[in-house]
Protein backbone atom coordinates (compact mmCIF):
# COMPACT_ATOMS: atom_id res chain seq x y z
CA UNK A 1 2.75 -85.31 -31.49
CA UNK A 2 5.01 -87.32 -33.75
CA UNK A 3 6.14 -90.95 -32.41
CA UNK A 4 9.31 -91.48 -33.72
CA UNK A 5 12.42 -94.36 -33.02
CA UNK A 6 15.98 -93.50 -31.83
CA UNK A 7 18.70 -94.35 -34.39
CA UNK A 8 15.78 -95.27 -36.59
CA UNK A 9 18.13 -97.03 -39.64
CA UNK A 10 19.55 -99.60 -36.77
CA UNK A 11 17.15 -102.72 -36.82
CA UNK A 12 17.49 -106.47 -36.68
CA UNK A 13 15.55 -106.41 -39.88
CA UNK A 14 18.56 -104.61 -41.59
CA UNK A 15 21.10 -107.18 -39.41
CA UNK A 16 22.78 -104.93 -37.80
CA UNK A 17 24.46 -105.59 -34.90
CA UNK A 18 23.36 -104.26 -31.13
CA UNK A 19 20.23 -103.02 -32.85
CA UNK A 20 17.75 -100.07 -31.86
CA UNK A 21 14.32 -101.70 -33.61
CA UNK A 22 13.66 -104.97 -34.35
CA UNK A 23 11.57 -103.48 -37.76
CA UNK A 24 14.26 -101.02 -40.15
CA UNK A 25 12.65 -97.64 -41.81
CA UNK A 26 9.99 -99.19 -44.18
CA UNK A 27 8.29 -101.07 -41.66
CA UNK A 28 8.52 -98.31 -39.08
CA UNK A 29 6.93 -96.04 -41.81
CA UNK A 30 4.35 -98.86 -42.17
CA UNK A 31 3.42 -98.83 -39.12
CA UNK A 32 2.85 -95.49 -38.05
CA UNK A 33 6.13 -94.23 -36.83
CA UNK A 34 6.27 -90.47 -38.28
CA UNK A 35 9.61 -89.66 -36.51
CA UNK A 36 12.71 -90.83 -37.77
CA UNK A 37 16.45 -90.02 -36.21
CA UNK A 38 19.22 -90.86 -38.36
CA UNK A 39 23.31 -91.14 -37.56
CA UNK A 40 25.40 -90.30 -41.10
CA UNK A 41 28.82 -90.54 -41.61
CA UNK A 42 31.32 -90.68 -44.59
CA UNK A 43 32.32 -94.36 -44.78
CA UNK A 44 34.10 -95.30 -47.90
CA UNK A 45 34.09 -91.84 -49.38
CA UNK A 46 30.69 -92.14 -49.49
CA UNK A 47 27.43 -90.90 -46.87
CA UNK A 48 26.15 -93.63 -45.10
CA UNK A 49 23.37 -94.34 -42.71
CA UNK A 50 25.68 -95.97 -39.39
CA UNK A 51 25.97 -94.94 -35.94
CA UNK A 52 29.56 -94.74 -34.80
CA UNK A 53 31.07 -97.63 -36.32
CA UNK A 54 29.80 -98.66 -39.71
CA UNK A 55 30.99 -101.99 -39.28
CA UNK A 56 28.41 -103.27 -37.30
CA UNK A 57 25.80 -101.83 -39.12
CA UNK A 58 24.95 -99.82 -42.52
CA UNK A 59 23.62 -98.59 -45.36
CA UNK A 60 23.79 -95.70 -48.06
CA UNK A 61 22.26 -92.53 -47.25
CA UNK A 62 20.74 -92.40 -50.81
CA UNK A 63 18.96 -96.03 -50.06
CA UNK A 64 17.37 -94.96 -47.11
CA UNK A 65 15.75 -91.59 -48.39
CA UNK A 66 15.06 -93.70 -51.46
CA UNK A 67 13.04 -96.14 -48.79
CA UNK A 68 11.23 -92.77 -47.08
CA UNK A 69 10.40 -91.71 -50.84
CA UNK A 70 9.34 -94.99 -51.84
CA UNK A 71 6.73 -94.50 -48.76
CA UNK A 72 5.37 -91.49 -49.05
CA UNK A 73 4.46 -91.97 -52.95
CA UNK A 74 2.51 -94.46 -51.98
CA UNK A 75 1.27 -92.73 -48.96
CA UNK A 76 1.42 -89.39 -49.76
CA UNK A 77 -1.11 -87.74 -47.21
CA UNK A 78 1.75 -87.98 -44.36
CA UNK A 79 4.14 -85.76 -42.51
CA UNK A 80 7.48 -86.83 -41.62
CA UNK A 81 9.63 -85.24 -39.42
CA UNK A 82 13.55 -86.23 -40.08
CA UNK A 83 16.42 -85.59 -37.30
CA UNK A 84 19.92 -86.01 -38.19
CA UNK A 85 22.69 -86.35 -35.96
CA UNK A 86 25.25 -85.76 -38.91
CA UNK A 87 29.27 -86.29 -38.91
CA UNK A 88 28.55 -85.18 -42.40
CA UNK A 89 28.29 -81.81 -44.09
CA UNK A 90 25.07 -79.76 -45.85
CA UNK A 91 26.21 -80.57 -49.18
CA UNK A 92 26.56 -84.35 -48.97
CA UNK A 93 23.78 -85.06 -47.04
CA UNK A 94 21.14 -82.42 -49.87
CA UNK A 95 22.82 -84.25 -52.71
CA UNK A 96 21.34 -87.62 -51.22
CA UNK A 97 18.13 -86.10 -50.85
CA UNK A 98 18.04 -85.01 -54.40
CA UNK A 99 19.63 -88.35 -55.88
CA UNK A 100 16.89 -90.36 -53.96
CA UNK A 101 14.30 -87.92 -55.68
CA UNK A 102 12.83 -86.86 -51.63
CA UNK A 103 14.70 -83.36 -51.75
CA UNK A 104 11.17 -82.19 -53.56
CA UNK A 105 9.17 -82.99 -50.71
CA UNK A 106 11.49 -81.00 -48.06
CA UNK A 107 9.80 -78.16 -46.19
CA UNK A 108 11.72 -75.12 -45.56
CA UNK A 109 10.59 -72.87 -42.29
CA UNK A 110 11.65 -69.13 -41.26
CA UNK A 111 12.27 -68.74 -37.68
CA UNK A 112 10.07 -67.24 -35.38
CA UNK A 113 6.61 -67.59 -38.06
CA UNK A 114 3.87 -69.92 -37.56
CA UNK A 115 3.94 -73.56 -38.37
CA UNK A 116 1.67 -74.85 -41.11
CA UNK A 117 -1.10 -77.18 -40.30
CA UNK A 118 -0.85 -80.48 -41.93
CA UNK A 119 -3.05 -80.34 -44.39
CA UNK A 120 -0.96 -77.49 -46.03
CA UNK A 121 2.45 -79.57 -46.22
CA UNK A 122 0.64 -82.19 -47.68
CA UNK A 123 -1.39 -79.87 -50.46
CA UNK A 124 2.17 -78.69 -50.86
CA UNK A 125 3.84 -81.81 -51.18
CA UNK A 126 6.32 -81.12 -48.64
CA UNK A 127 6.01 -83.34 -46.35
CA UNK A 128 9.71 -83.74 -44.85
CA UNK A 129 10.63 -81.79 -42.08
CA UNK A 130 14.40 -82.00 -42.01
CA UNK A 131 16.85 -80.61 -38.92
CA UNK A 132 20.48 -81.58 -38.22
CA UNK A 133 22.67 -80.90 -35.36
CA UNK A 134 25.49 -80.61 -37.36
CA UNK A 135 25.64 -78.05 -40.21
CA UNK A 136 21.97 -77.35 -40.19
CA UNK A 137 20.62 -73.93 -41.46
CA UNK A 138 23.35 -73.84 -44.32
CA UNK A 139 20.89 -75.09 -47.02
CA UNK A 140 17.09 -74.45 -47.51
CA UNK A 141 14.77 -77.19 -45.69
CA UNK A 142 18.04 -78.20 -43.53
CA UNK A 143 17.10 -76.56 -40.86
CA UNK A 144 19.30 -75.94 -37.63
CA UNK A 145 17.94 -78.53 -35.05
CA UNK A 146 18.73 -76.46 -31.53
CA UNK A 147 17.37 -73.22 -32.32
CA UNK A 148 14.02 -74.73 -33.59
CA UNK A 149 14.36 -77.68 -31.23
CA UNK A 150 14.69 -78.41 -27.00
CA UNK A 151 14.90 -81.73 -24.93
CA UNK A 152 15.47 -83.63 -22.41
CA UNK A 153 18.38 -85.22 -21.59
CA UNK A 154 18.85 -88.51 -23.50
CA UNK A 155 21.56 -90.64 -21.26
CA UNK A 156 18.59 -92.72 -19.06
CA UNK A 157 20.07 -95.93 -17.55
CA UNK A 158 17.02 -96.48 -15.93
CA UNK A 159 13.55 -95.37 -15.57
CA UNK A 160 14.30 -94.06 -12.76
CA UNK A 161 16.75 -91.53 -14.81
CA UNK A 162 13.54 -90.19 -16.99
CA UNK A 163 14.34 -86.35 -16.85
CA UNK A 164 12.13 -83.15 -18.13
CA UNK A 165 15.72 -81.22 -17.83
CA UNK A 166 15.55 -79.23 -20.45
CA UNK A 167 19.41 -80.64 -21.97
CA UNK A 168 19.75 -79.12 -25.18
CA UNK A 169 18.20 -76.55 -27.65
CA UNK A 170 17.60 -72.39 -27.16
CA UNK A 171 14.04 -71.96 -25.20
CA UNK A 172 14.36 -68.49 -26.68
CA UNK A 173 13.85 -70.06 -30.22
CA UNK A 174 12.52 -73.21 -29.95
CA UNK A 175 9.00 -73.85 -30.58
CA UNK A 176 9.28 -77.88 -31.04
CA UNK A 177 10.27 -80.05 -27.50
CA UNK A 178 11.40 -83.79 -28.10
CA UNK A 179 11.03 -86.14 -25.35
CA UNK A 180 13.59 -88.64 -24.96
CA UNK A 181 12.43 -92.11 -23.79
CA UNK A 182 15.00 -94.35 -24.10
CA UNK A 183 17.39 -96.87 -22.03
CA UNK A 184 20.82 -97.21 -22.31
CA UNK A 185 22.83 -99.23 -20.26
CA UNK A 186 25.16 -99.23 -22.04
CA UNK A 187 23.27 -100.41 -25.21
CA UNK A 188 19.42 -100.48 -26.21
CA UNK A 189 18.01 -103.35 -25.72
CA UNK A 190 14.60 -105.12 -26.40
CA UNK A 191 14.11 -106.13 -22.53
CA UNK A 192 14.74 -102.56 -21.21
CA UNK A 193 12.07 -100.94 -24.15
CA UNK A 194 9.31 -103.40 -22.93
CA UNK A 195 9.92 -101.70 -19.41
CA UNK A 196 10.53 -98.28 -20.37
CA UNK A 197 7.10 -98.23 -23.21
CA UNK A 198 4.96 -99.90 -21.00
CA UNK A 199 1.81 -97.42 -21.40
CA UNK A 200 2.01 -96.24 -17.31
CA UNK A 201 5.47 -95.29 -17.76
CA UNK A 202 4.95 -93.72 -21.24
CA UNK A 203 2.75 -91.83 -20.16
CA UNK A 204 3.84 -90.67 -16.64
CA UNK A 205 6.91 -89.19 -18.44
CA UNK A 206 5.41 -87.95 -21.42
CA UNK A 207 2.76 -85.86 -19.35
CA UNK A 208 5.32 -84.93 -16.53
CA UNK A 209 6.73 -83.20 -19.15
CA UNK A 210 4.68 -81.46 -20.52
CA UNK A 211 3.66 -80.13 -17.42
CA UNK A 212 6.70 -79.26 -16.23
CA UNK A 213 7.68 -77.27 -19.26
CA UNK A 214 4.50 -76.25 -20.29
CA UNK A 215 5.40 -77.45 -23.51
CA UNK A 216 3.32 -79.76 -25.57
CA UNK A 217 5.65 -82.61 -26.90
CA UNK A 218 5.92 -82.54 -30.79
CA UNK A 219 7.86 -85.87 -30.54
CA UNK A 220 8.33 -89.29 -28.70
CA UNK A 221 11.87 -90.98 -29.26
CA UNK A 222 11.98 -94.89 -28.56
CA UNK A 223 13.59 -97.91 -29.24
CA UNK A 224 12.45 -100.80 -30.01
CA UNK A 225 8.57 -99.05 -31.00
CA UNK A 226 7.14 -102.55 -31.28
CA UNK A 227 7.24 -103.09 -27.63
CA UNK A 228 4.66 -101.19 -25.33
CA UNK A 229 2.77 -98.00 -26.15
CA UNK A 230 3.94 -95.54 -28.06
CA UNK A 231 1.65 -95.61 -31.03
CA UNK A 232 -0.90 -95.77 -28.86
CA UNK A 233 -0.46 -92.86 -26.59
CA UNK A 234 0.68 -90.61 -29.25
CA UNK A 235 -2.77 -91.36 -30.61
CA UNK A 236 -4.78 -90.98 -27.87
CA UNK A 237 -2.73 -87.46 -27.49
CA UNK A 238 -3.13 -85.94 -30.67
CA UNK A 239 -6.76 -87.45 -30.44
CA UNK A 240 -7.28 -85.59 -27.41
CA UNK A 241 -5.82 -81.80 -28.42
């Protein structure tokens, strides 16, 4: 299980406006997020790290890898699992990857075989696990998100909107099942993340999940991380199985 932040690159710490984190990538690295979510776009000619409207917030594509690549050199005995939503193609987004020197560490899986334990992707020194919903599956270690991936649906208001729903992905494929956890009404927000991460709440969806789908979750999305429990139930999970 994989805790992991919603529009990870959108943080206070970066200034961006209407932020997602208070903490950008490095310190969400630093402190045990293992999940990261990106928005990309062409801005400028060039790929950048922005969700929607680059104006209120972002940054080169290349400088964020370089940030994830900065981390695991000096951390190398992690796994990160990367999720794109991408306005982007294939091309642009591998030719950050390789510029930023992390396009060595990308895993690249078959369909339908066994994942690798952990210990193999980090022997390997491939410890990226990349997927986009746009474009994915046209390059090696670029995988296609929805045939490896299923979730719920991610448009929560309220906590009282937490879904299992499966919303999106092939069940006939997938192996990996994301749980969105997140508010947005209409905007994240720090107040709503210390409600909706609270470790009872957490929990109660995390587990009603799983139960419901009979699906172990691979991955918890959040905003704002820092507030409530997400660190420390995806510990006490992975502690558990």
């Amino acid at each position: 299980l994989f805790p992991a932040t919603h529009n990870s690159m959108s943080s206070a710490e970066d200034e961006w406006s209407f932020p997602n984190h208070s903490f950008n990538i490095t310190t969400q690295l630093e402190d045990g997020i293992r999940g990261l979510n990106l928005d990309t776009h062409l801005w400028n000619e060039e790929a950048y790290l922005c969700h929607s409207y680059c104006d209120l917030g972002n940054m080169k594509l290349v400088d964020g890898f370089s940030q994830i690549e900065e981390f695991l050199t000096k951390n190398p005995r992690n796994v990160l699992i990367i999720t794109f939503q991408s306005a982007i193609s294939a091309e642009d987004t591998m030719m950050a990857f390789e510029e930023s020197n992390l396009g060595s560490r990308l895993y690249h899986h078959e369909l339908g075989t066994e994942w690798p334990i952990l210990e193999t992707l980090i022997a390997q020194e491939t410890q990226v696990i990349a997927f986009s919903s746009n474009d994915g599956g046209a390059l090696d270690g670029y995988h296609e998100q929805w045939v490896h991936w299923i979730d719920n649906p991610y448009s929560a208001e309220s906590i009282e909107d937490f879904s299992c729903a499966i919303d999106r992905g092939n069940p006939e494929t997938a192996s990996l099942f994301n749980v969105n956890h997140f508010i947005t009404a209409p905007l994240a927000s720090e107040e709503n993340s210390q409600l909706a991460n609270q470790y009872d709440v957490l929990s109660e969806h995390v587990m009603r999940c799983w139960t419901e789908t009979g699906r172990f979750p691979n991955q918890i999305l959040v905003d704002f991380y820092d507030q409530g429990a997400l660190l420390e139930l995806a510990n006490e999970i992975n502690l558990s199985e």
